[in-house]
C-alpha atoms as a PDB file:
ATOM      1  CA  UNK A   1       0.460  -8.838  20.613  1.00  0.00           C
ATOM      2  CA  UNK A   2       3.619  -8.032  19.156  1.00  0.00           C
ATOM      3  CA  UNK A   3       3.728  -6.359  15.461  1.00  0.00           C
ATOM      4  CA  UNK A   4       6.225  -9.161  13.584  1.00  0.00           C
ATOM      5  CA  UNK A   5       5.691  -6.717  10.790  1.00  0.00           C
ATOM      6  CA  UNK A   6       7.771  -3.827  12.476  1.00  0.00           C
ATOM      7  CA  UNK A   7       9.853  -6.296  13.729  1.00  0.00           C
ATOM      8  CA  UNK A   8      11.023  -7.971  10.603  1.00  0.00           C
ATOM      9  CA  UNK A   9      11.744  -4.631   8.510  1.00  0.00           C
ATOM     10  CA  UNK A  10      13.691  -2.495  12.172  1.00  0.00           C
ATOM     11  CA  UNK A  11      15.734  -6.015  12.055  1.00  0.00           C
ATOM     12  CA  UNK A  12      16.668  -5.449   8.213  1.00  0.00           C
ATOM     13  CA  UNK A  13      18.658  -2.712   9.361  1.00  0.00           C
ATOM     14  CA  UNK A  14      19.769  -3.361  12.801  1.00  0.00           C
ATOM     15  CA  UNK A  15      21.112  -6.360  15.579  1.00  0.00           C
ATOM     16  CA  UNK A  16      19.130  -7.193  17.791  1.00  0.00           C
ATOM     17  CA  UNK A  17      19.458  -9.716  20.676  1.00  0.00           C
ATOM     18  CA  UNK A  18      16.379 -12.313  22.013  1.00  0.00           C
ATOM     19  CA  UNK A  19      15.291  -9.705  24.767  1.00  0.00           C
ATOM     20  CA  UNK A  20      14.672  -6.953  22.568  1.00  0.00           C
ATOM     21  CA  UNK A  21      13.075  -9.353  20.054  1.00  0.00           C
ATOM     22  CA  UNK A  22       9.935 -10.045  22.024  1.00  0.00           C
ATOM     23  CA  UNK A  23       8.879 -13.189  20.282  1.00  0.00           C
ATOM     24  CA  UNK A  24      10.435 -16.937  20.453  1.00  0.00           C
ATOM     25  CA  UNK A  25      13.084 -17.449  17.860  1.00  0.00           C
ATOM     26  CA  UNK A  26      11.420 -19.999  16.549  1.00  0.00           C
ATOM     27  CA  UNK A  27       8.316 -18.178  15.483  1.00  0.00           C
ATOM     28  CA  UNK A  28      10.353 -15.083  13.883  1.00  0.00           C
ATOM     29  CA  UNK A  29      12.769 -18.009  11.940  1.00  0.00           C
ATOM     30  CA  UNK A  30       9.082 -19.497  10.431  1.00  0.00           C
ATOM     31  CA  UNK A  31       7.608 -15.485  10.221  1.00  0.00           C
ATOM     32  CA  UNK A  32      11.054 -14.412   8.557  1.00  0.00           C
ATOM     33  CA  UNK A  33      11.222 -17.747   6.002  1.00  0.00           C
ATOM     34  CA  UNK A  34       7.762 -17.431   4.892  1.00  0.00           C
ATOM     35  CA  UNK A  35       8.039 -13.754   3.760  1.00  0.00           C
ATOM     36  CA  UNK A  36      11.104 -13.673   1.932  1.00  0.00           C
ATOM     37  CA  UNK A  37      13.967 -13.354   4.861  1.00  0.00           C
ATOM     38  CA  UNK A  38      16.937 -15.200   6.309  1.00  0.00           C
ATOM     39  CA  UNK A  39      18.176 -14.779   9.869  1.00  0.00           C
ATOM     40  CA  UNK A  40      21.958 -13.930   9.954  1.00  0.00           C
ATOM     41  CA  UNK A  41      23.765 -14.387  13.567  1.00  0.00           C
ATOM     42  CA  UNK A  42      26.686 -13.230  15.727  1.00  0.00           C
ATOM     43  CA  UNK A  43      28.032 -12.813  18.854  1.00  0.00           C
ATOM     44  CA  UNK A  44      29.265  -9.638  20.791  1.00  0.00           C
ATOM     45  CA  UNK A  45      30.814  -9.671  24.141  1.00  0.00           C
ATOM     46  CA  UNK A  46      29.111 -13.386  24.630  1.00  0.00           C
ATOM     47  CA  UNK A  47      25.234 -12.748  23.276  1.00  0.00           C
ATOM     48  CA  UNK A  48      23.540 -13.683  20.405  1.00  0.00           C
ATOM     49  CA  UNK A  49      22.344 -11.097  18.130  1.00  0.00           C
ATOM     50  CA  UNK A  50      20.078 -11.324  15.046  1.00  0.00           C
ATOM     51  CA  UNK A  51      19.737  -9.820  12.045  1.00  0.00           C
ATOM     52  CA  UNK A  52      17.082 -10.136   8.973  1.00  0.00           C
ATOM     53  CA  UNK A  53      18.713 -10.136   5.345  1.00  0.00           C
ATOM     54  CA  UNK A  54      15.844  -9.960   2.507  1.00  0.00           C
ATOM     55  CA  UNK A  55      16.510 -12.991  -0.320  1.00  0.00           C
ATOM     56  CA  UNK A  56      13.440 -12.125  -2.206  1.00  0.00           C
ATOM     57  CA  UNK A  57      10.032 -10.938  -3.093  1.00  0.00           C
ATOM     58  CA  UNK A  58       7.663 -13.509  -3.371  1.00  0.00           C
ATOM     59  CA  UNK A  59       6.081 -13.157  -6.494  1.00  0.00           C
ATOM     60  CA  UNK A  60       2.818 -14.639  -8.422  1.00  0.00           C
ATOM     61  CA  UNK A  61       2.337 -13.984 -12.217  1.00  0.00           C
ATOM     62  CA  UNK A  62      -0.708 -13.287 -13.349  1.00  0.00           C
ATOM     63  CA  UNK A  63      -0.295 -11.515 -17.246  1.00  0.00           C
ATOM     64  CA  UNK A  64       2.973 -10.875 -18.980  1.00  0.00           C
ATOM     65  CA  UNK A  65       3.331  -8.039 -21.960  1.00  0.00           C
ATOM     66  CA  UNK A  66       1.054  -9.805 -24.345  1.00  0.00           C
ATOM     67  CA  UNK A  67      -1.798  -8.371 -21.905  1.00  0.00           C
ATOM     68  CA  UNK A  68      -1.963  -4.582 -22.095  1.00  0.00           C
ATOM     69  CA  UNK A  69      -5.577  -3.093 -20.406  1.00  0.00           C
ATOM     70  CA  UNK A  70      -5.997  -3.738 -16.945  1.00  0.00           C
ATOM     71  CA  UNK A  71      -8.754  -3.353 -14.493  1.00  0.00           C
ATOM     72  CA  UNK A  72      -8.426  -4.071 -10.324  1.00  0.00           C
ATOM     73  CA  UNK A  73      -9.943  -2.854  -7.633  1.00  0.00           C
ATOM     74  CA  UNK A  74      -7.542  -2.200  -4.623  1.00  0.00           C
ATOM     75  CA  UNK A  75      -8.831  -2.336  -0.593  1.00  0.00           C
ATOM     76  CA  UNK A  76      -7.015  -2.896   2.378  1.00  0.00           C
ATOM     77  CA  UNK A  77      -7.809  -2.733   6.751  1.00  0.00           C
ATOM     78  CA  UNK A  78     -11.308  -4.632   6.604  1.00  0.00           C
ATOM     79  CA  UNK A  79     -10.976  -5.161  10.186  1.00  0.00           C
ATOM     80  CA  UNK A  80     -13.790  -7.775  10.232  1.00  0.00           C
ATOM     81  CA  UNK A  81     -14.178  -8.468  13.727  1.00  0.00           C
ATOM     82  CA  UNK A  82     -13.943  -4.650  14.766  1.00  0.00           C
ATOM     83  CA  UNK A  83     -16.863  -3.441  16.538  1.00  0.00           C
ATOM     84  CA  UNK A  84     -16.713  -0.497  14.191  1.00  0.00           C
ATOM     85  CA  UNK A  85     -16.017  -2.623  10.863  1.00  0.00           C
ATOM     86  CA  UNK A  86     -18.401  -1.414   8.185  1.00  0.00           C
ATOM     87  CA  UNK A  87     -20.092  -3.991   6.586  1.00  0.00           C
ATOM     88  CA  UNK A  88     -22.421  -2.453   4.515  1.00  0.00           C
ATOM     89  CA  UNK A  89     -19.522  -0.124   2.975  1.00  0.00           C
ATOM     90  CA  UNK A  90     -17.531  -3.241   1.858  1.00  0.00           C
ATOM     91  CA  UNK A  91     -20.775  -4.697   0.069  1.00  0.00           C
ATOM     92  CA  UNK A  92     -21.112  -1.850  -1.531  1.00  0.00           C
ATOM     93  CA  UNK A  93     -17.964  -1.733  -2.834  1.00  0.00           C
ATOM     94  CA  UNK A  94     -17.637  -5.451  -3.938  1.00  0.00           C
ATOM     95  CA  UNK A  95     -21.522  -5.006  -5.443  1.00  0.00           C
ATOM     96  CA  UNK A  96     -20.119  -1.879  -7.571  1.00  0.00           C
ATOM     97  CA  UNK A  97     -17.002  -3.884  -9.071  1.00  0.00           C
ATOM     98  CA  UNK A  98     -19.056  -6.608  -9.910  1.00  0.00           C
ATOM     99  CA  UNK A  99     -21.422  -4.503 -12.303  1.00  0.00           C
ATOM    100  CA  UNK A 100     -18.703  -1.781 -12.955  1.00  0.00           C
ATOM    101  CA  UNK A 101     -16.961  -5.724 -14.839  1.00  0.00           C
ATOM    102  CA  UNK A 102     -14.105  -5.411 -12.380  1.00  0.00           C
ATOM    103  CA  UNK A 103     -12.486  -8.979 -12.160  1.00  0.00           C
ATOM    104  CA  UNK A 104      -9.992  -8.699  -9.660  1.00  0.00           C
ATOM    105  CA  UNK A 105      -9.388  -7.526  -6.003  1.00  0.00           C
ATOM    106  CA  UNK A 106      -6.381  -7.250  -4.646  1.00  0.00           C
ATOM    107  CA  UNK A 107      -6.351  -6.779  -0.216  1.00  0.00           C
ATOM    108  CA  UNK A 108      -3.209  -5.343   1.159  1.00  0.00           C
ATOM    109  CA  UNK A 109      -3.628  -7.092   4.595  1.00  0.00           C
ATOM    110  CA  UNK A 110      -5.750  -6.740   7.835  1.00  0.00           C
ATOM    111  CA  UNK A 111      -8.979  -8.698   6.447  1.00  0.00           C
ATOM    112  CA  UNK A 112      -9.156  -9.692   9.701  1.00  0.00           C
ATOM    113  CA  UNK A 113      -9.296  -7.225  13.627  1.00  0.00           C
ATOM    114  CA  UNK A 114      -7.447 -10.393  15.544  1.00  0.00           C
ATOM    115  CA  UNK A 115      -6.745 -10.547  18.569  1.00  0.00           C
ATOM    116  CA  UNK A 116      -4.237  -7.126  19.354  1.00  0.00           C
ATOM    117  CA  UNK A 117      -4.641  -6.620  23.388  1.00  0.00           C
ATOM    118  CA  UNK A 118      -4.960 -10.053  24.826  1.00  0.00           C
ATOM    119  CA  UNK A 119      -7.286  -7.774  27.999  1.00  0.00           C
ATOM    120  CA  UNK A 120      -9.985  -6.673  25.531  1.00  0.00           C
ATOM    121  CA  UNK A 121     -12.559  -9.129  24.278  1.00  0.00           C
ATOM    122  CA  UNK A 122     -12.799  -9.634  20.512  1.00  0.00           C
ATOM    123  CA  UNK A 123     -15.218 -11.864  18.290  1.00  0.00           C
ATOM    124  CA  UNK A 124     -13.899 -14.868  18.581  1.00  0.00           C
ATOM    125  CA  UNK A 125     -11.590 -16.664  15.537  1.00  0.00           C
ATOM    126  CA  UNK A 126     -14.221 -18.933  14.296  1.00  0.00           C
ATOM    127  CA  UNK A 127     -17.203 -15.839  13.861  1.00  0.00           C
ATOM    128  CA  UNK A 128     -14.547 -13.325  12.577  1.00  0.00           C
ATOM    129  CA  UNK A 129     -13.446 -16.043   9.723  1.00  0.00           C
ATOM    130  CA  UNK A 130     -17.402 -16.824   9.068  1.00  0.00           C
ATOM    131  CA  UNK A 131     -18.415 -13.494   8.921  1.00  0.00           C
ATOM    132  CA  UNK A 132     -15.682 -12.688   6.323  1.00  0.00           C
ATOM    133  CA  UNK A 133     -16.968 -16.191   4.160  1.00  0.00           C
ATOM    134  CA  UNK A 134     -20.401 -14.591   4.454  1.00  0.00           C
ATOM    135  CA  UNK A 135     -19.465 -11.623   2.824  1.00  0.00           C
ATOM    136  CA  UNK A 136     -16.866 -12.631  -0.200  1.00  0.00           C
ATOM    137  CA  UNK A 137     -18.983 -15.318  -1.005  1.00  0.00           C
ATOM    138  CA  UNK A 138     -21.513 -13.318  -2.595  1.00  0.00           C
ATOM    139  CA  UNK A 139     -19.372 -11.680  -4.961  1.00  0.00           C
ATOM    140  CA  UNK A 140     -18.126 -13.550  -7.930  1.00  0.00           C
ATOM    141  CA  UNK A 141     -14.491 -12.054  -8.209  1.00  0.00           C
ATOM    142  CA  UNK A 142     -11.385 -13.104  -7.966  1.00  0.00           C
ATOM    143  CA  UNK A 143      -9.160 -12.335  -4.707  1.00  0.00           C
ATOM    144  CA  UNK A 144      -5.263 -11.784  -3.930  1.00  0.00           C
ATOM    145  CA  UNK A 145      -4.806 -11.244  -0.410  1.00  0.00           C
ATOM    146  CA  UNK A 146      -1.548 -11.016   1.763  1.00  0.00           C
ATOM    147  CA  UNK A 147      -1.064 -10.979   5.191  1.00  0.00           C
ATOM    148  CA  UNK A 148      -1.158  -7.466   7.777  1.00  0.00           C
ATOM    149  CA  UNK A 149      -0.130  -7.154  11.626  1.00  0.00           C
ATOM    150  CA  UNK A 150      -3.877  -8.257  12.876  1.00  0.00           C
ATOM    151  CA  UNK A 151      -4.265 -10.802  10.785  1.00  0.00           C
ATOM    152  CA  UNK A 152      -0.804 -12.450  12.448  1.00  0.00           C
ATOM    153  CA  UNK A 153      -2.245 -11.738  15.837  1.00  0.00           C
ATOM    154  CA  UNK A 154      -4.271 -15.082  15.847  1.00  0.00           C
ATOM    155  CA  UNK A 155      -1.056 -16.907  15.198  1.00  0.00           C
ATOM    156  CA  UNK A 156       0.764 -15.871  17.765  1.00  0.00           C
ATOM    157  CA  UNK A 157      -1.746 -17.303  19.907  1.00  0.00           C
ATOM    158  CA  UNK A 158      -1.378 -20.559  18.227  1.00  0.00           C
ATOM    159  CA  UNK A 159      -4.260 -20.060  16.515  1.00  0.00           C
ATOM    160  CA  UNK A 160      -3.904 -21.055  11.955  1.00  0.00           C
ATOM    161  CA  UNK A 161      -3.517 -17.562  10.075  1.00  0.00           C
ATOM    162  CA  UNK A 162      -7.529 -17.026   9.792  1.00  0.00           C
ATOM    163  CA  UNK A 163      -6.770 -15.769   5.705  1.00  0.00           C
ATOM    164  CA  UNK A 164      -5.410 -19.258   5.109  1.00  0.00           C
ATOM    165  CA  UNK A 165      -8.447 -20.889   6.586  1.00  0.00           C
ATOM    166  CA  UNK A 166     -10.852 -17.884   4.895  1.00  0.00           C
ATOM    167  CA  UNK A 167      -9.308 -19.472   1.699  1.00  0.00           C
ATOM    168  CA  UNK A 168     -10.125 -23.168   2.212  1.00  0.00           C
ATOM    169  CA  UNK A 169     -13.734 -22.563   2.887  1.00  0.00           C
ATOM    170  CA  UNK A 170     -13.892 -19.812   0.204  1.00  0.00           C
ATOM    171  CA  UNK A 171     -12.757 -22.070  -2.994  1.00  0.00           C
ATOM    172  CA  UNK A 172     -13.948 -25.791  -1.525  1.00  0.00           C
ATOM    173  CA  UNK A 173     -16.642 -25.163  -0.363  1.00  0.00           C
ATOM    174  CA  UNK A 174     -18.311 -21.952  -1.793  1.00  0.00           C
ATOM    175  CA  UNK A 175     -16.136 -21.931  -5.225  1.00  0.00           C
ATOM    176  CA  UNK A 176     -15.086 -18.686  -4.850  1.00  0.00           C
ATOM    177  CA  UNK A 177     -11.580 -17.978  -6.884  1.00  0.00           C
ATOM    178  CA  UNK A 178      -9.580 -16.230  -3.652  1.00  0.00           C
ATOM    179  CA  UNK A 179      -5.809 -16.557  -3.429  1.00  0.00           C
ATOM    180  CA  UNK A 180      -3.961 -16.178  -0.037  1.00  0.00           C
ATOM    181  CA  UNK A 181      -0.210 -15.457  -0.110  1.00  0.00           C
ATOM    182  CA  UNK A 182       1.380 -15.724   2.949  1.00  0.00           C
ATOM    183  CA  UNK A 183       3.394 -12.665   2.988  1.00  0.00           C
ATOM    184  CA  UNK A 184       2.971  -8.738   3.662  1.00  0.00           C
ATOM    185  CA  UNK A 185       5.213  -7.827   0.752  1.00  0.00           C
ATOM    186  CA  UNK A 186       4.144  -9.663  -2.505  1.00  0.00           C
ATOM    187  CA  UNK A 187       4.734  -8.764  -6.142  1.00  0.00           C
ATOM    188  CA  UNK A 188       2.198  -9.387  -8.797  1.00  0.00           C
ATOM    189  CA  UNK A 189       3.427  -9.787 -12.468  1.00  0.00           C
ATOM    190  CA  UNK A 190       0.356  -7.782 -14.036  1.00  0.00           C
ATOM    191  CA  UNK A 191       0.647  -6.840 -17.906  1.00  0.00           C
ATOM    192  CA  UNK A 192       4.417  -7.311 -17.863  1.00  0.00           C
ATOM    193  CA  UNK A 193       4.654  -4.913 -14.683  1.00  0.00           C
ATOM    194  CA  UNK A 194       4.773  -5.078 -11.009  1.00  0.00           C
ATOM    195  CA  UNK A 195       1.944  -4.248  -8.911  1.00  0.00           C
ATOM    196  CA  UNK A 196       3.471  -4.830  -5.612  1.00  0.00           C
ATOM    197  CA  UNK A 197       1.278  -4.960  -2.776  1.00  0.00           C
ATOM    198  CA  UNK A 198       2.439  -4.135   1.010  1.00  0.00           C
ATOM    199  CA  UNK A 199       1.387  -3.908   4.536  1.00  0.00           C
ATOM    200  CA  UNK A 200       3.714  -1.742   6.132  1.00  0.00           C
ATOM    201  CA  UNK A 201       5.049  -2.185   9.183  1.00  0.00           C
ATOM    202  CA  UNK A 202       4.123   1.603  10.702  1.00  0.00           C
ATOM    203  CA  UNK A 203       2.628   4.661   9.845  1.00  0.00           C
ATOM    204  CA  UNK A 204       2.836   8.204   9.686  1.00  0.00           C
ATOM    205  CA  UNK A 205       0.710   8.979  12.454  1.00  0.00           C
ATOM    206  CA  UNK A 206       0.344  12.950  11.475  1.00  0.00           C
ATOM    207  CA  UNK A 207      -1.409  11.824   8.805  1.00  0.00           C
ATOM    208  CA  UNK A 208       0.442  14.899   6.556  1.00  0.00           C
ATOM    209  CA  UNK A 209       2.896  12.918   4.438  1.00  0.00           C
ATOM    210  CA  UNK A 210       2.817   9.927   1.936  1.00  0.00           C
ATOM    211  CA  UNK A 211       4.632   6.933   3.809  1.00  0.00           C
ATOM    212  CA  UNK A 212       4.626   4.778   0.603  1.00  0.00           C
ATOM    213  CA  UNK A 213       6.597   7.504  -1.023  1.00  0.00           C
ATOM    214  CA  UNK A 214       9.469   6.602   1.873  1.00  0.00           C
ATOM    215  CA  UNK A 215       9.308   3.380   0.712  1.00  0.00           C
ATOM    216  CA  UNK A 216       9.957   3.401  -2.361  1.00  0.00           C
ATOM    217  CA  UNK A 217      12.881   5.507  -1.922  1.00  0.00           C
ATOM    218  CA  UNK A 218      13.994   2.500   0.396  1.00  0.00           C
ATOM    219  CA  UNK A 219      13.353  -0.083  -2.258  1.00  0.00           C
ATOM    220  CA  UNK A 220      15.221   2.028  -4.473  1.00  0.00           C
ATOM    221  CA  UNK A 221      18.434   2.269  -2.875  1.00  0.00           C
ATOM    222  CA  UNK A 222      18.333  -1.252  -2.196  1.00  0.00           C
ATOM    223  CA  UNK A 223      18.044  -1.707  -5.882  1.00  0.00           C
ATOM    224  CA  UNK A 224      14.586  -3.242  -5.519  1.00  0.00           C
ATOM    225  CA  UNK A 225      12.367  -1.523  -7.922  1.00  0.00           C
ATOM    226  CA  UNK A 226      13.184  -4.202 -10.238  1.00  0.00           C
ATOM    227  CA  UNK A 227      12.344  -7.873 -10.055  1.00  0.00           C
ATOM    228  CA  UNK A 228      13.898 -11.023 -11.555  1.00  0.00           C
ATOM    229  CA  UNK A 229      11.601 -13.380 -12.370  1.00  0.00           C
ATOM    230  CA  UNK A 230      12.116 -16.449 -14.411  1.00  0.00           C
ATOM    231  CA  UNK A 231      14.172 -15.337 -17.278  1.00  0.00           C
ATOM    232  CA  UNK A 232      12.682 -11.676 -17.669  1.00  0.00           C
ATOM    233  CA  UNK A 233      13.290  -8.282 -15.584  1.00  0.00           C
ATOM    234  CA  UNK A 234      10.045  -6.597 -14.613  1.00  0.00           C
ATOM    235  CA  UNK A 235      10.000  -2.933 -13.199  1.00  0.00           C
ATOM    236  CA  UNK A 236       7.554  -1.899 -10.519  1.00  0.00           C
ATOM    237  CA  UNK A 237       4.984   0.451 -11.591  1.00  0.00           C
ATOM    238  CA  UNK A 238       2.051  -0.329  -9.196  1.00  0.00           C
ATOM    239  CA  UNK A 239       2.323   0.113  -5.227  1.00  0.00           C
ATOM    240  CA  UNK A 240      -0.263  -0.578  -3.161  1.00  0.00           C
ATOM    241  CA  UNK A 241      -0.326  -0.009   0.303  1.00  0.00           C
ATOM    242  CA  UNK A 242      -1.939  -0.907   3.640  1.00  0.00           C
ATOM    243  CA  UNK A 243      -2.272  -0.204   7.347  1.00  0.00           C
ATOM    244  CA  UNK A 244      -2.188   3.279   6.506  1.00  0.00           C
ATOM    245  CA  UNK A 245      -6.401   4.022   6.974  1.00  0.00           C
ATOM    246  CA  UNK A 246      -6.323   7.278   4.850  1.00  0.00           C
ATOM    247  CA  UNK A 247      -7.442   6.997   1.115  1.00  0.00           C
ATOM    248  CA  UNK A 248      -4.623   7.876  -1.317  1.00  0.00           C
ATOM    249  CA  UNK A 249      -3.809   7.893  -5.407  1.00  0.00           C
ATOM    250  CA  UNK A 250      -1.359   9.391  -6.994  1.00  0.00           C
ATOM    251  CA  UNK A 251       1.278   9.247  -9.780  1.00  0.00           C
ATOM    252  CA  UNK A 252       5.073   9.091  -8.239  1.00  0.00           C
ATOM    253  CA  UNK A 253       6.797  10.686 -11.554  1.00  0.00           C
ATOM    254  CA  UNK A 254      10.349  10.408 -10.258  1.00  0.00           C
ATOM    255  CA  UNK A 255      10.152   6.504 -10.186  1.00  0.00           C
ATOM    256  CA  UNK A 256       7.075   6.070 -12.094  1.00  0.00           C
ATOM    257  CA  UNK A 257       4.998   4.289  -9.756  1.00  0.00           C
ATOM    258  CA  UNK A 258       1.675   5.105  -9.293  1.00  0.00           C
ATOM    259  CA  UNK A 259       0.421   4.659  -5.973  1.00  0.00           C
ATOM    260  CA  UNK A 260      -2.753   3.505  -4.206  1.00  0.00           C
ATOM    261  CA  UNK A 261      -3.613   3.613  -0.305  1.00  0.00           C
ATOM    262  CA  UNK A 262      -7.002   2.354  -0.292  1.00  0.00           C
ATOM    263  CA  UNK A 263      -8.344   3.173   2.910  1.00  0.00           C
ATOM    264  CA  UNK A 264      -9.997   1.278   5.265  1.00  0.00           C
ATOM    265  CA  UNK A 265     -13.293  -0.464   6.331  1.00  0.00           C
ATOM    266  CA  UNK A 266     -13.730   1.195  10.037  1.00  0.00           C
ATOM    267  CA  UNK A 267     -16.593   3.335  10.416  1.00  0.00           C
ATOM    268  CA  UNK A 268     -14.702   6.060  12.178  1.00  0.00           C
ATOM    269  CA  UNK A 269     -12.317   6.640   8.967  1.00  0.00           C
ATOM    270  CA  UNK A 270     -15.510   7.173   6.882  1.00  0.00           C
ATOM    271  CA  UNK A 271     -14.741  10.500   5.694  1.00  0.00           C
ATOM    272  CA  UNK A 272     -12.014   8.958   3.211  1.00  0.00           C
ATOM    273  CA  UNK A 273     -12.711   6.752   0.531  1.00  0.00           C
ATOM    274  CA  UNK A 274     -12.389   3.003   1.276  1.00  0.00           C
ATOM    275  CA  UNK A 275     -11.560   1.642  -2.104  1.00  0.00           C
ATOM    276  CA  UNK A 276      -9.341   2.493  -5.616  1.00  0.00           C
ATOM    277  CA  UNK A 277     -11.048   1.496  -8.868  1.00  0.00           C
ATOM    278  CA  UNK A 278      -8.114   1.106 -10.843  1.00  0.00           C
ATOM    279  CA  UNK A 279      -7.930   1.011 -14.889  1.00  0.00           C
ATOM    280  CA  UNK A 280      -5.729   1.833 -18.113  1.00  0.00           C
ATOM    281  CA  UNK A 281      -3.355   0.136 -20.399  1.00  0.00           C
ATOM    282  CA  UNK A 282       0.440  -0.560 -20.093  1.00  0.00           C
ATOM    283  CA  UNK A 283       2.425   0.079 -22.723  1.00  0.00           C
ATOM    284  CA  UNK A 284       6.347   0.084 -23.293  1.00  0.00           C
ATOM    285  CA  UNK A 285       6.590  -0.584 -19.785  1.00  0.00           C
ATOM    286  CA  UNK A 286       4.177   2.210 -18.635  1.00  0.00           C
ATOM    287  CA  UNK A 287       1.050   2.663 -17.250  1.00  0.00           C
ATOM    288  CA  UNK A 288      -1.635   4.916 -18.706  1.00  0.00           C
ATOM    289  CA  UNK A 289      -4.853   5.525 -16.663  1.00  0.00           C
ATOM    290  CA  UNK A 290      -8.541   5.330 -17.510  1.00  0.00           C
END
């Protein structure tokens, strides 16, 4: 399966015609919409070539300035469906915010293993999706989650996007507050501040360096540290980010943005820590930790 992911942000800065694109046009125009983009088009020497141009962040407001103490919990690469998925770590984790009076999870993508090499043989859709309800449904908190590469897999084969079916059964059927955004770049409006929350398309596979870091100096030039919404101007201050399955906090001074890589739920990354515990207040625009 292809990674629409790396393909949407390599075609933000690059043309690229329908045989290097992999995919149908038709399923990168509804990928591209859905997550923010518009596909721009010209011809060279008698071929069509594409190009992505970014119109916006999609963005959810939860608590404007009024609200200063927060308190989240940030995960990310469940892979529930892996043979090596953890299941017991995840409880854990979800068991420990809920008497530790966390409220809110955030999951930057991946909930789900997919369907990535169409030879292999993966738990089918309908047991990765109930095996997920099984688990969130015991834990009375409240969920953001946003789409990562996996969880598009089953989508590609025609297949709805398993989170968006996850929700449904989740809030009608087991009342169980969990959002689904269909993106894998959202911002969150969170004390008057962004938290923005990413899968990103690759990763440093050395393992040595801090891709976040890289892209925030990409958001940066492109002026995007800052987001209009409604009539206000928020800054970002939180970045969390997924796909990457190393455990990472720390405090990016030069920008201001305190960053959080939580990890991941396969057995084999269990030397790292699979989860942030986030909490502080926000004042003036910035964010003081617990």
């Amino acid at each position: 399966m292809y990674n629409l992911l790396h393909l949407c942000e390599t075609m933000t800065n690059r043309w690229m015609n329908a045989f290097q694109i992999h995919v149908p046009i038709g399923l990168l125009e509804n990928f591209a919409s859905r997550n923010g983009f518009k596909i721009v088009k010209k011809k060279k020497d008698g071929v069509c070539l594409y190009r992505l141009e970014r119109l916006r962040i999609p963005t959810y407001f939860i608590s404007g300035d009024d609200v200063q103490d927060f308190k989240f919990v940030d995960i990310s690469d469940l892979h529930i469906g892996n043979p090596s998925f953890d299941e017991r770590a995840l409880r854990r984790k979800l068991a420990m915010a809920v008497s530790q009076g966390y409220r809110d999870v955030f999951i930057a993508g991946d909930i789900f293993e997919g369907v990535v090499d169409e030879n292999v043989e993966y738990m089918p859709y309908a047991q990765q999706i109930e095996l997920a309800r099984s688990i969130f449904k015991d834990y009375d908190l409240t969920y953001y989650a946003i789409n990562g590469n996996h969880d598009y897999t089953f989508e590609q084969q025609g297949l709805q996007n398993p989170i968006k079916r996850l929700e449904t059964l989740l809030r009608k059927d087991d009342g169980i507050d969990f959002k689904f955004f269909d993106a894998y770049l959202m911002d969150f409006i969170i004390c008057g501040v962004i938290k923005r929350v990413m899968h990103v398309e690759r990763q440093d596979f050395d393992k040595k360096s801090i891709f976040a870091i890289l892209k925030l100096k990409m958001f940066d030039e492109q002026g995007m540290l800052l987001n209009t919404f409604g009539d206000n101007v928020y800054p970002v201050r939180f970045f969390q980010v997924g796909h990457i399955h190393v455990n990472v906090q720390m405090y990016y001074g030069k920008k201001m943005v305190y960053i959080s890589q939580p990890g991941s739920f396969i057995k084999e990354d269990r030397l790292f820590d699979r989860a942030n515990f986030i909490s502080g207040r926000v004042i003036d625009k910035r964010v003081f930790m617990n």
